[in-house]
Structure formats: C-alpha cells, structure tokens
Protein backbone atom coordinates (compact mmCIF):
# COMPACT_ATOMS: atom_id res chain seq x y z
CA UNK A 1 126.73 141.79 173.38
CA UNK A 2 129.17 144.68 172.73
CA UNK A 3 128.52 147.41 170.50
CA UNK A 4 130.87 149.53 167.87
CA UNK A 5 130.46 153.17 167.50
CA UNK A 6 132.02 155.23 165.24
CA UNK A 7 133.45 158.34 166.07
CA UNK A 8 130.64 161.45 166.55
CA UNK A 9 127.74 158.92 166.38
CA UNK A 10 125.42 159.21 169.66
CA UNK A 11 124.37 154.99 169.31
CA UNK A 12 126.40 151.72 169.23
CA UNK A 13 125.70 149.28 166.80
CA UNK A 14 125.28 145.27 167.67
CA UNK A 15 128.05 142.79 167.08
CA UNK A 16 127.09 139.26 166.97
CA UNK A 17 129.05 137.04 168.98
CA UNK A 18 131.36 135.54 166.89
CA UNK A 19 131.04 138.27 164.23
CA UNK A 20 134.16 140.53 163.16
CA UNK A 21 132.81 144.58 163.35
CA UNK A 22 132.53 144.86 159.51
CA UNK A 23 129.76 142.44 159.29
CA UNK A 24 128.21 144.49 161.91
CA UNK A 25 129.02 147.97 160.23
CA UNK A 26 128.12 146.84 157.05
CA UNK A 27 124.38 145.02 158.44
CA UNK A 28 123.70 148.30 160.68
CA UNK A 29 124.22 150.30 157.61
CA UNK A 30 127.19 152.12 158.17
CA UNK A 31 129.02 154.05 154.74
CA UNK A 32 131.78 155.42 156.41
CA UNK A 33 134.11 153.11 156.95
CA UNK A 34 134.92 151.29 153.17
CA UNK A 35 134.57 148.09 152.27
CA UNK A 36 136.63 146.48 150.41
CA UNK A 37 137.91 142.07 150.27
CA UNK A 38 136.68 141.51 153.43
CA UNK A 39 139.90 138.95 154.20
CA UNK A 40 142.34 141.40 155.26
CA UNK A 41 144.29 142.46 152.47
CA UNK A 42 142.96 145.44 150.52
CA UNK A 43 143.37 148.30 153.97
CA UNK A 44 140.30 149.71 152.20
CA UNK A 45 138.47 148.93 156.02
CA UNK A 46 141.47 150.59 157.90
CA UNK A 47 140.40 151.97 161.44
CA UNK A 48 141.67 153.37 164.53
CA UNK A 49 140.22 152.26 167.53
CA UNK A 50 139.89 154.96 169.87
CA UNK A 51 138.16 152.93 173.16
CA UNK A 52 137.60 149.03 174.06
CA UNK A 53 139.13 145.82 174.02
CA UNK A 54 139.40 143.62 170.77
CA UNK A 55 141.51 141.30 168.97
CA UNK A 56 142.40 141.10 165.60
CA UNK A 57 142.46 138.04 163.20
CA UNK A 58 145.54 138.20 160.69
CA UNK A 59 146.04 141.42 159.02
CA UNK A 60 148.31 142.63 155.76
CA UNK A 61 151.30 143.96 156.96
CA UNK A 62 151.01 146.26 154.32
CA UNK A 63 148.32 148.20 155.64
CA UNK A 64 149.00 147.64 159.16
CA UNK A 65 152.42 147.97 160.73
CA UNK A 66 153.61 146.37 164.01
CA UNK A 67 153.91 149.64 165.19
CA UNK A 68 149.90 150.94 164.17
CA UNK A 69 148.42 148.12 165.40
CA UNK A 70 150.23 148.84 169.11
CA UNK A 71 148.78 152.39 168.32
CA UNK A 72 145.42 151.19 167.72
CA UNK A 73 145.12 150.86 163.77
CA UNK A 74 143.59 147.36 162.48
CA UNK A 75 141.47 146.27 159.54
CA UNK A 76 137.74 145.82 160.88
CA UNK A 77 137.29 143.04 158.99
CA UNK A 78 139.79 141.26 161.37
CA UNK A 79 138.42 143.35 164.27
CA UNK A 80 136.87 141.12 166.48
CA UNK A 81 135.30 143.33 169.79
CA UNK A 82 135.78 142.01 173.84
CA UNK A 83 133.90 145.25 174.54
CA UNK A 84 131.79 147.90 173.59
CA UNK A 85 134.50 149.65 171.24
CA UNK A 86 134.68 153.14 169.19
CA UNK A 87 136.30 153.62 165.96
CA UNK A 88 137.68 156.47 163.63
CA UNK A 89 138.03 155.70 159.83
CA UNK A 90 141.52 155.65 158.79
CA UNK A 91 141.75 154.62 155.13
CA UNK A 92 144.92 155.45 153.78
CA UNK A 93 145.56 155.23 150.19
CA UNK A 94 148.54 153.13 148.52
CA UNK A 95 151.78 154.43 148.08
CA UNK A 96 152.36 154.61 144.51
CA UNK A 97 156.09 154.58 143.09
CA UNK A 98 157.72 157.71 141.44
C-alpha cells in the first residue's frame, strides 16, 4: 500500500488501493493541502509532487498546464499514487482581470 507525505512531515499517510491521495489526506487529517470540488476543477487541491510514481485522472487545464503537469504539478484529487509519493502544496490563486 503506498503512502503520501507531505513535504517536512517525518510519516506517510495510507492510500487505499483504488483511492485518489485527497481521500487519503483528507481521512488522515491533513489541513494543508485545501479542499475544494473534489472533481478536478476548482485547483483549490493543487500540488507538486516532489518523489514517486502516480497518475492522474482528468484535470482542468486551467489549473494545470501541459507544461506543470510534466513538471510535477497535478490536482490530488486526480492524483492517483504507483508508489510511496511526497507532495508540496501549491495552491495558486485565480488570475483575476484588470
């Protein structure tokens, strides 16, 4: 069963099989990372994944480019571990116009 860690915590945290890693943040207790639809679309769950193998489910372009998800960026509620992984926040508020 891999395990997600955020970044400057000693312990992992369990992820069900089958279970994307904001279920597991959010049943392990974890505040740091926000929560917001939970489908993929708000960014409010925007992290960077700094070790581990995943996949990702489909994302909003708009809070994920192309080029951040190649860099590591994804939405944890379509973060779905291989491995044991380790994660930075990365929220990033709208642009708003003008």
């Amino acid at each position: 069963m891999p395990t997600v860690r955020l970044e400057g915590e000693t312990a992992g945290r369990p992820i069900r099989d089958g279970e994307v890693v904001l279920g597991a943040l959010e049943r392990t207790g974890a505040t740091s990372v926000r929560v917001g639809c939970r489908k993929g679309g708000c960014g409010a769950c925007r992290v960077k994944v700094l070790s581990g193998e995943y996949t990702t489910l489909k994302m909003s372009r708009a809070h994920v480019t192309e080029q951040e998800e190649r860099e590591g960026f994804a939405l944890s509620c379509r973060l779905l571990a291989k491995t044991d992984l380790i994660l930075s926040p990365a929220f990033r508020a709208p642009k708003r116009p003008g």
